[in-house]
Protein backbone atom coordinates (compact mmCIF):
# COMPACT_ATOMS: atom_id res chain seq x y z
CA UNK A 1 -91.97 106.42 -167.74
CA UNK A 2 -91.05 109.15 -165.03
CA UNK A 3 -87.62 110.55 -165.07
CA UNK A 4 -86.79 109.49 -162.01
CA UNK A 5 -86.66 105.77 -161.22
CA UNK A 6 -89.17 104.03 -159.19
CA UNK A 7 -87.54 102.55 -156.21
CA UNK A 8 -85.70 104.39 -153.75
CA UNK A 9 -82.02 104.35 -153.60
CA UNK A 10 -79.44 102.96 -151.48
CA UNK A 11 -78.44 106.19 -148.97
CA UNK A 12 -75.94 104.02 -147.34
CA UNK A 13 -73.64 103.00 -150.86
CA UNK A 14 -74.66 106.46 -151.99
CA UNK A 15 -72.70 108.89 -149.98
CA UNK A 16 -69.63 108.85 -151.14
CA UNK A 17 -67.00 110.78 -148.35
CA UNK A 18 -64.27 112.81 -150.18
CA UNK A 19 -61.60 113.21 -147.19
CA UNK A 20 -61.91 108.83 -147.13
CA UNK A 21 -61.82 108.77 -151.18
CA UNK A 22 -59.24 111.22 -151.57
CA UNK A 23 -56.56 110.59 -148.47
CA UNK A 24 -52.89 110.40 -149.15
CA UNK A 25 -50.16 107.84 -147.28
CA UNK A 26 -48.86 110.57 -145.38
CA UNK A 27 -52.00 111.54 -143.57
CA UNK A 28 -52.17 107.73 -142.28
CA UNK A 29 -48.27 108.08 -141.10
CA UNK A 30 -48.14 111.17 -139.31
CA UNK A 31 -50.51 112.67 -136.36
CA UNK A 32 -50.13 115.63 -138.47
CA UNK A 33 -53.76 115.58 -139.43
CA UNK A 34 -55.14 116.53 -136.06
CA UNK A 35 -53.42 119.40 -135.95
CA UNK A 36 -54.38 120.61 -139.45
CA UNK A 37 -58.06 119.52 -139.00
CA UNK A 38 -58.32 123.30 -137.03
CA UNK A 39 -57.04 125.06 -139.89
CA UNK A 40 -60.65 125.59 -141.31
CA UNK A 41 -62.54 124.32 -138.40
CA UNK A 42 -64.89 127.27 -139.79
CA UNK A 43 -65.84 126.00 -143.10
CA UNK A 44 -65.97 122.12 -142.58
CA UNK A 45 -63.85 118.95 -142.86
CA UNK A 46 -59.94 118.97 -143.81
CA UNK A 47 -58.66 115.94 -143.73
CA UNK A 48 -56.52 116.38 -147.30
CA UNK A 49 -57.43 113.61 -149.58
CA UNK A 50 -55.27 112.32 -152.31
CA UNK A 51 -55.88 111.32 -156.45
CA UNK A 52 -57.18 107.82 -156.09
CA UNK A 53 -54.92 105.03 -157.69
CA UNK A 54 -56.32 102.58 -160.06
CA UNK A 55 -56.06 99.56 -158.17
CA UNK A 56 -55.56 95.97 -160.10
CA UNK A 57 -57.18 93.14 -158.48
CA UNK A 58 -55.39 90.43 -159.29
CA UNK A 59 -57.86 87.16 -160.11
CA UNK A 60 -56.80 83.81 -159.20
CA UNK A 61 -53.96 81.57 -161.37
CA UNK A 62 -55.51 79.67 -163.62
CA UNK A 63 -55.20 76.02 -163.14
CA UNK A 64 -52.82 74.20 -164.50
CA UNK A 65 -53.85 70.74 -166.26
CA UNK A 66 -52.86 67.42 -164.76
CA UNK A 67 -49.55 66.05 -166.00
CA UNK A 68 -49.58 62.47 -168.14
CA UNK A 69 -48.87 59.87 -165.93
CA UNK A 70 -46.03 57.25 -166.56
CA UNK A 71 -43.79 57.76 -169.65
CA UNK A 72 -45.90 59.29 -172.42
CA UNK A 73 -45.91 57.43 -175.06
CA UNK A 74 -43.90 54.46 -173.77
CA UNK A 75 -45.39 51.28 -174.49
CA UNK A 76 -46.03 48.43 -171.84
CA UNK A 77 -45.63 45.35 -173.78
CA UNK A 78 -46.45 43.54 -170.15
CA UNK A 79 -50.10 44.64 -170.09
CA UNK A 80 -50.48 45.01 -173.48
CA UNK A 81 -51.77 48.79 -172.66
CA UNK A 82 -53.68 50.28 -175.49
CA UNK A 83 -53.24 54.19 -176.50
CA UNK A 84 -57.41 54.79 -176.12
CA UNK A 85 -56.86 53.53 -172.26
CA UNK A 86 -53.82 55.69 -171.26
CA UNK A 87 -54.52 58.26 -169.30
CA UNK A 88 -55.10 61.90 -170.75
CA UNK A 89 -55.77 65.43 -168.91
CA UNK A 90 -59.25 66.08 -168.92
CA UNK A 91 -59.73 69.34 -170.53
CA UNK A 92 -61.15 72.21 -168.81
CA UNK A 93 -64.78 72.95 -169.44
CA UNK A 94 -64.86 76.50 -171.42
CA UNK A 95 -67.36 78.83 -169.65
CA UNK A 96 -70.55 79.76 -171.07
CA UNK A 97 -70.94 82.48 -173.92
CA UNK A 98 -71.93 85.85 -172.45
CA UNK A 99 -75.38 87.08 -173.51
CA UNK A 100 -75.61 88.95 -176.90
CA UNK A 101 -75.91 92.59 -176.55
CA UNK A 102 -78.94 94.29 -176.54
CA UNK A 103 -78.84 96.11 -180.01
CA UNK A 104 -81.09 99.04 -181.27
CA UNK A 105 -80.45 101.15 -177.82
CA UNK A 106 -78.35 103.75 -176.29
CA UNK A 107 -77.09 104.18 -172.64
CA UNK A 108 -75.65 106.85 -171.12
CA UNK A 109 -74.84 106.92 -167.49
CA UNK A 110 -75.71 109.77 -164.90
CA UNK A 111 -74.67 110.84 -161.83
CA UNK A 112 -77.42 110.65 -159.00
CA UNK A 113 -78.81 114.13 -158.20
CA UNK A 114 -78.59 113.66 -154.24
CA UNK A 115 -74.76 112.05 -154.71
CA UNK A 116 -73.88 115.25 -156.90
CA UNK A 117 -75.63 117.58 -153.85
CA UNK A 118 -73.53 115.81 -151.27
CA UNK A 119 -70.62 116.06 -153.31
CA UNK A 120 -71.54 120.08 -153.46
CA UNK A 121 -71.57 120.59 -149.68
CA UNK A 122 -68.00 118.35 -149.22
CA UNK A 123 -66.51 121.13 -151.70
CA UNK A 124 -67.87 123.87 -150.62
CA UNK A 125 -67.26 122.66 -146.86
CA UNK A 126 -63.47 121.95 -147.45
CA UNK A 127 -62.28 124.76 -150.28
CA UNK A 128 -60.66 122.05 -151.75
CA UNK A 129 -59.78 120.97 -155.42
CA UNK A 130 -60.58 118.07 -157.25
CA UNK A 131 -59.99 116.47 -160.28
CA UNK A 132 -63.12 115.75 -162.54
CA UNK A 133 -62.24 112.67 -163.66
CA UNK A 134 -61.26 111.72 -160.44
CA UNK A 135 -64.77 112.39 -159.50
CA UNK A 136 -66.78 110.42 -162.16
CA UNK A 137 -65.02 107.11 -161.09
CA UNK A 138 -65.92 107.98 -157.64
CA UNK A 139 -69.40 107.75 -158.76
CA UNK A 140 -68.92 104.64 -160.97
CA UNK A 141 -67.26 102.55 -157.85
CA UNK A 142 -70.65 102.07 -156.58
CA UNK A 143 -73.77 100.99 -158.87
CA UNK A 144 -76.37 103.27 -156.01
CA UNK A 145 -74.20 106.25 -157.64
CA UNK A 146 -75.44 106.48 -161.00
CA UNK A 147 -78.47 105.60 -162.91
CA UNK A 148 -78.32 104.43 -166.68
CA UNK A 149 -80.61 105.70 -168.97
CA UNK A 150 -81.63 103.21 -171.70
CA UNK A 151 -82.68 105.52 -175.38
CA UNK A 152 -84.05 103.74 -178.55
CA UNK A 153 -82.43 104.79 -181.65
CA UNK A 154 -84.84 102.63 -184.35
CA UNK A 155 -88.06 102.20 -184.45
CA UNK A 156 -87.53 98.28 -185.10
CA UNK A 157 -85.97 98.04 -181.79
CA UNK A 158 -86.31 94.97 -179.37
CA UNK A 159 -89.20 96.48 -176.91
CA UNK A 160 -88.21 96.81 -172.74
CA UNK A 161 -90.36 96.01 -169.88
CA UNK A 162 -90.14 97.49 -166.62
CA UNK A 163 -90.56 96.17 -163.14
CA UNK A 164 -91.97 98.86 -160.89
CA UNK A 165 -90.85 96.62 -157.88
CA UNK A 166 -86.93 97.10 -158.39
CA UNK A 167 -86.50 99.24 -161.52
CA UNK A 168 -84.91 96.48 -163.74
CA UNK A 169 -85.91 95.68 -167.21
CA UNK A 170 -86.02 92.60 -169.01
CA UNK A 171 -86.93 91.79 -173.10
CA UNK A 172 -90.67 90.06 -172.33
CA UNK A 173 -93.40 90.65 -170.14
CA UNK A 174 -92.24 86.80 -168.67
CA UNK A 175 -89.07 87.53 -168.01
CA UNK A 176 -90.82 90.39 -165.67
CA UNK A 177 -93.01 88.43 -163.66
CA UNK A 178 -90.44 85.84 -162.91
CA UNK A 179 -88.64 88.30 -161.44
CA UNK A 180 -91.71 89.86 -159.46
CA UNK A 181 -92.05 86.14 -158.08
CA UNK A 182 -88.29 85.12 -157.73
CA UNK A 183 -87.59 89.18 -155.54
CA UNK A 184 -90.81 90.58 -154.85
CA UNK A 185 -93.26 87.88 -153.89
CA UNK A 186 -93.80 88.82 -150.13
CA UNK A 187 -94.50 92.15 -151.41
CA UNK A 188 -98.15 90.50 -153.59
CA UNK A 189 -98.43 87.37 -151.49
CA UNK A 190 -97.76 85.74 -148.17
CA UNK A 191 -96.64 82.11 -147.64
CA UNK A 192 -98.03 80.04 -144.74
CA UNK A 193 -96.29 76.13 -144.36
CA UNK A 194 -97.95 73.34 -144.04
CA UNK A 195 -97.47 69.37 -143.09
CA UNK A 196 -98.05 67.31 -145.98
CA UNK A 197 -97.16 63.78 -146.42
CA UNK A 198 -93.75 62.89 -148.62
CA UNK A 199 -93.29 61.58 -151.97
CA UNK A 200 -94.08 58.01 -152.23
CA UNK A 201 -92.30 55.94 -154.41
CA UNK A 202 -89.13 53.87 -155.32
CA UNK A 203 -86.02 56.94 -156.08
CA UNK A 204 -82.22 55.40 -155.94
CA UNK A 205 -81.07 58.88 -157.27
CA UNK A 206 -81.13 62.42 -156.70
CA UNK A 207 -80.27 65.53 -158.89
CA UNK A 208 -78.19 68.07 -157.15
CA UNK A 209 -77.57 71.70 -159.06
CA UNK A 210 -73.57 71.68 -159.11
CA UNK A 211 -73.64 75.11 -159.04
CA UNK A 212 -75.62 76.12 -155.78
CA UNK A 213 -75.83 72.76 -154.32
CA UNK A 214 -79.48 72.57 -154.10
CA UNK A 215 -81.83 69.23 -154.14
CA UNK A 216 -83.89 69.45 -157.48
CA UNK A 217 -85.30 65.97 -156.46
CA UNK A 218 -84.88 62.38 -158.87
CA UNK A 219 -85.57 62.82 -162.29
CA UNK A 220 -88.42 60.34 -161.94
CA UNK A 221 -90.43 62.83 -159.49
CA UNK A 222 -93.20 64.72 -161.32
CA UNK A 223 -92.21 67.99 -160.28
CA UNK A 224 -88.42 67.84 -161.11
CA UNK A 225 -88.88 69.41 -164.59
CA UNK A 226 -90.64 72.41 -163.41
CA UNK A 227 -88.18 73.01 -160.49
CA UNK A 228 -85.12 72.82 -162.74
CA UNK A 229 -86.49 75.39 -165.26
CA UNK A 230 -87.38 77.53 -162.07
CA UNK A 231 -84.02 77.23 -160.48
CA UNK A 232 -82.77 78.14 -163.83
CA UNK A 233 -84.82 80.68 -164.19
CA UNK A 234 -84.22 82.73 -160.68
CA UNK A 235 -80.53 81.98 -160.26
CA UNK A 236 -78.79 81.04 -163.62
CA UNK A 237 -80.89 82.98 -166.58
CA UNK A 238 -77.33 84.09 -167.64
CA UNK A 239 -76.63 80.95 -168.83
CA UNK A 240 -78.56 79.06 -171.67
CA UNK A 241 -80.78 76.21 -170.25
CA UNK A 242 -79.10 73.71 -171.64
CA UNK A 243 -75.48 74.58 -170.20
CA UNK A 244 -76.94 74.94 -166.91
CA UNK A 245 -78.90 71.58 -167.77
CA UNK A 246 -75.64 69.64 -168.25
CA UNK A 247 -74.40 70.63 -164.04
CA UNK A 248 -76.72 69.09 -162.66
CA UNK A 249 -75.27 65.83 -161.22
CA UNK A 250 -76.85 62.68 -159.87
CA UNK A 251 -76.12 61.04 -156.66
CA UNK A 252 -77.20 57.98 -154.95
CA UNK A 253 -76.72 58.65 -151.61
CA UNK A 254 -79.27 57.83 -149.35
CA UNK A 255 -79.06 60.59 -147.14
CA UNK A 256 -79.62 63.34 -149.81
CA UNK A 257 -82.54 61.03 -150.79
CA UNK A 258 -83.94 61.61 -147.12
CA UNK A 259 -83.03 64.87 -147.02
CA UNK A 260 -85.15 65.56 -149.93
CA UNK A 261 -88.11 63.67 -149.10
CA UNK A 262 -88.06 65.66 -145.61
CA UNK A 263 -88.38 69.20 -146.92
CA UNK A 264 -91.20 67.71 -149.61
CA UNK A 265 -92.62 67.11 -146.31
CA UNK A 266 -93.54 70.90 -146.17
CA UNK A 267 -95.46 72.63 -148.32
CA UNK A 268 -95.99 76.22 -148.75
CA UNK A 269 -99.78 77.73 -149.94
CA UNK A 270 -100.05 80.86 -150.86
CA UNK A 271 -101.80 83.72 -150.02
CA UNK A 272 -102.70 87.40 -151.62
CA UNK A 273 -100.96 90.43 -148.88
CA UNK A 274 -104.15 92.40 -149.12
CA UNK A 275 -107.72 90.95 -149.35
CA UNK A 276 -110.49 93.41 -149.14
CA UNK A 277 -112.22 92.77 -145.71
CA UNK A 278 -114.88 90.30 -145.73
CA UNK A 279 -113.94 88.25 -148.38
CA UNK A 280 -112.14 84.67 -148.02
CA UNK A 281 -108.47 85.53 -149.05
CA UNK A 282 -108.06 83.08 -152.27
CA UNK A 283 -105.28 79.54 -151.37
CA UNK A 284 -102.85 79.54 -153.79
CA UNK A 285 -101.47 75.82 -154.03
CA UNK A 286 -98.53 76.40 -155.99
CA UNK A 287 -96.60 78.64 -158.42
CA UNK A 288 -98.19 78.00 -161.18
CA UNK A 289 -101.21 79.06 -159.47
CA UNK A 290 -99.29 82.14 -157.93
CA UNK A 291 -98.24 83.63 -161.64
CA UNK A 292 -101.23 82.82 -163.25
CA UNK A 293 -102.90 85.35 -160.19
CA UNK A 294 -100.13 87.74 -160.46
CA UNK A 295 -100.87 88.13 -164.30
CA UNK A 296 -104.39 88.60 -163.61
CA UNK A 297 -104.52 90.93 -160.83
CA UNK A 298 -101.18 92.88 -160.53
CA UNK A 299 -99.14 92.39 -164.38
CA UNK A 300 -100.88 95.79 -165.58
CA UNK A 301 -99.73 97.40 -163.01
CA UNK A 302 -96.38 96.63 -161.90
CA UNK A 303 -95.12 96.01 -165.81
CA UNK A 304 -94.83 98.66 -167.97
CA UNK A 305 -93.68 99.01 -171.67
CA UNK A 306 -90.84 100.85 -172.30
CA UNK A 307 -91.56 103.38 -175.10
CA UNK A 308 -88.81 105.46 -176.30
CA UNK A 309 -86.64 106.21 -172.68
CA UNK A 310 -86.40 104.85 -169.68
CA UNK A 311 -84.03 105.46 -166.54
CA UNK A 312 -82.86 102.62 -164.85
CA UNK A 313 -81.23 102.72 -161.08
CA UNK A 314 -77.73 101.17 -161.37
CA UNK A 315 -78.27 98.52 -159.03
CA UNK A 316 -80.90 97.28 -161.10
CA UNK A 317 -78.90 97.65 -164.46
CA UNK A 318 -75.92 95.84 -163.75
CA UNK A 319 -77.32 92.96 -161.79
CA UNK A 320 -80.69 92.74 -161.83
CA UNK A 321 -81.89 93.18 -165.63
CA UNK A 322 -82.18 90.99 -168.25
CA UNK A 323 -78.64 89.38 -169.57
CA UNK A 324 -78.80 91.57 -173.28
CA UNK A 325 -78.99 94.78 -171.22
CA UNK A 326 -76.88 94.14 -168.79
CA UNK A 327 -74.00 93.38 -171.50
CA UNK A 328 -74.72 96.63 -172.83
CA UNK A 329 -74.91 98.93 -169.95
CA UNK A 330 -71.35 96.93 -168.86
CA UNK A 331 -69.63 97.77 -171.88
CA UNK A 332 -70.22 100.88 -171.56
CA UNK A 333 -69.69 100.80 -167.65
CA UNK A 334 -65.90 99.58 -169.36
CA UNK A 335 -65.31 102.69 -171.56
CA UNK A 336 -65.65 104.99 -168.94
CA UNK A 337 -63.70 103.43 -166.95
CA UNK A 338 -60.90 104.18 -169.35
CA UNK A 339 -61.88 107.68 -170.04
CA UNK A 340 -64.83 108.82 -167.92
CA UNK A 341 -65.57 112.09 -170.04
CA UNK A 342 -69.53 111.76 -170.55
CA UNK A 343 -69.58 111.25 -167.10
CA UNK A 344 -67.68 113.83 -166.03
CA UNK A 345 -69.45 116.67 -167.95
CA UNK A 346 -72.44 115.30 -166.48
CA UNK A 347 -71.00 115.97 -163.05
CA UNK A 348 -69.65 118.84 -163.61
CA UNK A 349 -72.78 120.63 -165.03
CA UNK A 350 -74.61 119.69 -161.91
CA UNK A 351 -72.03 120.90 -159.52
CA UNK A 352 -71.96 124.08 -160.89
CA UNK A 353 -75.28 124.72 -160.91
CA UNK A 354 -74.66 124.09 -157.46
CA UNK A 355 -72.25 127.25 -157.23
CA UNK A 356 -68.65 125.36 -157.67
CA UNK A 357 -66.42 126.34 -160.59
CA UNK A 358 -64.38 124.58 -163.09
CA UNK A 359 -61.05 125.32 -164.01
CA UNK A 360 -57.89 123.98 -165.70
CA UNK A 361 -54.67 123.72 -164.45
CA UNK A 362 -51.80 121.31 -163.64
CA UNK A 363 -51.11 119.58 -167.10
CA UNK A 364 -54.03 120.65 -168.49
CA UNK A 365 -56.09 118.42 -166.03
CA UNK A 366 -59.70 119.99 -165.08
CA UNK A 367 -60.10 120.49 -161.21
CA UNK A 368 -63.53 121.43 -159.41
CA UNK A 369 -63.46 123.92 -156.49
CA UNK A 370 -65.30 126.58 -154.63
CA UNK A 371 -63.36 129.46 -157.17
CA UNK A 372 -61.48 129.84 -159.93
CA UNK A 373 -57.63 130.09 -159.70
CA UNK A 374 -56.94 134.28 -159.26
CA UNK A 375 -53.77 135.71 -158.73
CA UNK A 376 -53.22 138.36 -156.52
CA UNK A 377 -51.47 141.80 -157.13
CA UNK A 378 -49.81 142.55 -154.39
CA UNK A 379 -48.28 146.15 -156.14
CA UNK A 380 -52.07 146.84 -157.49
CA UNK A 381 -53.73 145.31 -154.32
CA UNK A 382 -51.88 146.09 -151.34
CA UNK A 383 -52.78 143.81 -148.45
CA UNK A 384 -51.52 143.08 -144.71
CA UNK A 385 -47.74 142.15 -143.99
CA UNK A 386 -49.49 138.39 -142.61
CA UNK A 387 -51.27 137.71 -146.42
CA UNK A 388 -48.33 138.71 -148.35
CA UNK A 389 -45.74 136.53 -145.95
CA UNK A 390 -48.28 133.34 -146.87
CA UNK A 391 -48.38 134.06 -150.14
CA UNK A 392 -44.67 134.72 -150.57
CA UNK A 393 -43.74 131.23 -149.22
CA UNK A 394 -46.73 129.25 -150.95
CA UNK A 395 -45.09 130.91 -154.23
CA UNK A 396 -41.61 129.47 -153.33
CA UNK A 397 -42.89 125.99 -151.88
CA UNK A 398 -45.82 124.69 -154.29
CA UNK A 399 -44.63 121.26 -153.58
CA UNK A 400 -44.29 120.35 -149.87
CA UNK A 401 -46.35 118.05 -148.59
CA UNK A 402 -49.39 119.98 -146.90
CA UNK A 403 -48.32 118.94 -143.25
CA UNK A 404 -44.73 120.73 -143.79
CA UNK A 405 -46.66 123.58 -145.26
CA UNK A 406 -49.05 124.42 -142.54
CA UNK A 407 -46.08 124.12 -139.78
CA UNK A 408 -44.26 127.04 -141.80
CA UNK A 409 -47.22 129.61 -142.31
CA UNK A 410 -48.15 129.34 -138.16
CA UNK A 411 -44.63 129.92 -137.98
CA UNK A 412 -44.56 133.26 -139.80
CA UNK A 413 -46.94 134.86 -137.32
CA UNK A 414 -45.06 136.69 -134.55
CA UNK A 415 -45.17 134.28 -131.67
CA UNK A 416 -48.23 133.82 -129.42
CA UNK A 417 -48.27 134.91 -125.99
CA UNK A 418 -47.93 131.42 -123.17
CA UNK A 419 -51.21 129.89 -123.36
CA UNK A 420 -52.40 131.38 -126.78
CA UNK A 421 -50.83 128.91 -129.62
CA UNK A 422 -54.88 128.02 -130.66
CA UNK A 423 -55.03 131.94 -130.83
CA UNK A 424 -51.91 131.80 -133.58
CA UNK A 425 -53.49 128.79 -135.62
CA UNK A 426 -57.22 129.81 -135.54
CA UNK A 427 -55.65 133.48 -136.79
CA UNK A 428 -53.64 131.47 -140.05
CA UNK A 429 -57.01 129.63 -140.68
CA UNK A 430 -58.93 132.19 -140.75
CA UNK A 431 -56.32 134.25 -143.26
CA UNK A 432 -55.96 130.41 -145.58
CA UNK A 433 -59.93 130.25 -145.25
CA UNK A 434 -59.96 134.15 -147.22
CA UNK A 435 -57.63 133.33 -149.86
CA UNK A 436 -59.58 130.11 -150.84
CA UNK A 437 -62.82 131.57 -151.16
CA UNK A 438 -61.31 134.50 -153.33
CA UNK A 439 -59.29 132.09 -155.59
CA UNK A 440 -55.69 133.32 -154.28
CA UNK A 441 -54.73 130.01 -152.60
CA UNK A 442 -55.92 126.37 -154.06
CA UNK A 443 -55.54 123.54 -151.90
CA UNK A 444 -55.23 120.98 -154.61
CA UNK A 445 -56.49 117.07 -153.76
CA UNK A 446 -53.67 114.93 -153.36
CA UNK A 447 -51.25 117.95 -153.98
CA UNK A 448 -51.40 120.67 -150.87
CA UNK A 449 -51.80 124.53 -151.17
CA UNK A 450 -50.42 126.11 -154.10
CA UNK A 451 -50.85 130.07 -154.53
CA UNK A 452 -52.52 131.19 -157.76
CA UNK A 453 -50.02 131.93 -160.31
CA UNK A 454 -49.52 135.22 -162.36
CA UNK A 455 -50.86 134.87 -165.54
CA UNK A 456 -48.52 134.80 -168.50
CA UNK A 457 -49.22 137.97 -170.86
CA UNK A 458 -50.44 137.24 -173.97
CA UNK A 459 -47.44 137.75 -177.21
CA UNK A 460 -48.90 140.36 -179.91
CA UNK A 461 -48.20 139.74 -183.38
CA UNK A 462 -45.78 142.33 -185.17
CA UNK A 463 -47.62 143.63 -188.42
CA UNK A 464 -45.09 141.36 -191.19
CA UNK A 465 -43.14 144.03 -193.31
């Protein structure tokens, strides 16, 4: 397999916009923001965002059992009420064991190239600093962000099929063509609907899935079997069959009966999309008919074995593969959630190939930025009254909110003339936009500007005596 995955990624779920991501509460309560959207009108967006919170969604209560009617274990002498008849809480049912996990495979998760470029040009645009880690779960909110990349560690592992359609990968060649037909079958065939007369026969019952609601048909109908195993198969494979056996329900109710017997009264024939011209396209009657033609004419193609690597998009790993793999590629998914380091290496060895620079500072945390935090020496490196003033206060007020900070450097300069205030700000903006290109001002995410700090001189060791 190719490096890069087969089908074409989600542009939409795959930008990802910093100044949105990264915005503080104080930037939605104040029309501050306008104002200090000019300071570097020249070098892109400012709109300060903020560290993003981990957020706890909190799932619904769980549901409390029904109480014992009457008086427990009272006895009632008058109707001679026996324990096996009293009434008892009907315990809840317990939810179906998760998959095993595919074993005898690696997974590491990587950042999408064209996320990581637009990522460059936000950074680069803004001068702004941001947290790596802060990054990598950026790019993990959104499976379009990241693709997984599946490695076989033993040569006794479990072999992987791929669908060229999607990008997902399932355990059998089977499990791959069901999911060509279940997602993909306009893309080999086209369905045309027909009239056909409805089932004949006696049916006081109908099954109905109770999970999707859907008429399977009585159990007496021929075709009931097959399109319980097919439901199954497109909707619930996460499940074992015989769980998802156990919800279907019966009802006799003659209006589901009718109901059923009125879409039976359509049938669907099938078609191959492309048919070389002048030759009768070949009827496909039903889905047997329709996988036994996919296998013949399209399996070799569209399935391929999985050798030794294969890239997956994320889309297609979390929700579309087989159950084994995506238990795997979730766990993992979990542990970088709690400490996104793999990730964030990843990220940050593609962003500075991209000309950004990595740095530490602030509690040893690792920031991203257009340059590296350099202090500036005023006695060696004389520079104008304006640049010292700026970086005299930012020295004295690293921890203002940015807002409160921007007011105070405009109102170093000497005052503009009437008419000329844009003149002033454009002038500070253009002084800020110098110091964060040279690494003499940061303008931390979440944090506001903070000059670059004089580094501490390193202690020699006296000779011992």
């Amino acid at each position: 397999m190719t490096d890069e995955p087969t089908s074409p990624p989600d542009l939409a779920n795959l930008e990802m916009d910093l100044a949105k991501s990264f915005q503080p509460s104080w930037a939605r309560e104040s029309d501050a923001p306008d104002r200090i959207s000019r300071m570097v009108a020249k070098h892109g967006d400012d709109d300060r965002p903020e560290r993003p919170g981990k957020s706890r969604d909190r799932g619904p209560g769980r549901d409390r059992p029904p109480a014992r009617s009457g008086g427990g274990n009272r006895r009632d002498d008058r109707k001679g009420e026996r324990r096996s008849e009293r009434f008892e809480p009907r315990r809840p049912e317990r939810p179906p064991r998760p998959a095993p996990e595919l074993g005898g495979w690696t997974v590491q998760f990587q950042p999408h190239r064209l996320g990581v470029e637009g990522l460059a040009k936000q950074i680069k645009a803004g001068a702004k600093a941001y947290p790596l880690f802060d990054l990598a779960r950026l790019v993990l909110e959104k499976s379009e962000r990241y693709l997984v990349d599946f490695q076989r560690t033993a040569e006794n592992s479990p072999a992987l099929y791929q669908l060229r359609a999607d990008g997902s990968i399932w355990l059998t060649e089977g499990e791959a063509v069901a999911q060509a037909l279940a997602r993909h079958l306009d893309k080999f065939y086209r369905r045309e609907s027909v009239t056909t007369d409805p089932p004949k026969g006696a049916f006081s019952s109908i099954a109905v899935c109770g999970l999707s609601g859907e008429l399977l048909g009585p159990s007496n109908y021929h075709d009931y079997p097959n399109k319980l195993r097919r439901l199954h198969a497109e909707r619930f494979a996460h499940m074992p069959f015989e769980t998802y056996k156990g919800r279907v329900r019966m009802e006799k109710d003659e209006e589901l009966i009718a109901k059923w017997k009125e879409e039976q009264s359509r049938k669907d024939e099938f078609y191959p999309a492309e048919t070389p011209e002048g030759v009768e396209p070949v009827k496909l009657a039903t889905l047997a008919e329709v996988e036994r033609h996919f296998r013949e004419h399209h399996a070799a193609a569209e399935i391929v074995p999985v050798r030794d690597r294969v890239k997956v998009p994320g889309p297609s790993a979390m929700n579309e593969s087989s159950p084994p793999i995506h238990q795997l590629a979730r766990r993992v998914w979990d542990e970088l959630q709690r400490f996104p380091l793999p990730l964030a290496q990843l990220i940050g060895q593609q962003l500075t190939s991209q000309g950004l620079q990595i740095f530490k500072t602030h509690e040893n945390i690792t920031y991203i930025s257009l340059a590296r935090p350099r202090y500036l020496d005023r006695v060696a490196t004389p520079v104008s009254e304006t640049l010292g003033a700026m970086l005299e206060y930012l020295e004295a007020h690293p921890t203002l909110p940015r807002p409160e900070q921007w007011k105070a450097l405009v109102a170093l300069r000497p005052p503009a003339a009437e008419g000329a205030e844009s003149q002033r700000e454009s002038a500070v903006a253009a002084d800020l936009a110098w110091l964060l290109h040279e690494g003499h001002v940061l303008d931390f995410a979440g944090r506001g500007l903070q000059a670059a700090r004089r580094p501490q001189a390193r202690q020699s060791r006296q000779p011992e005596q």
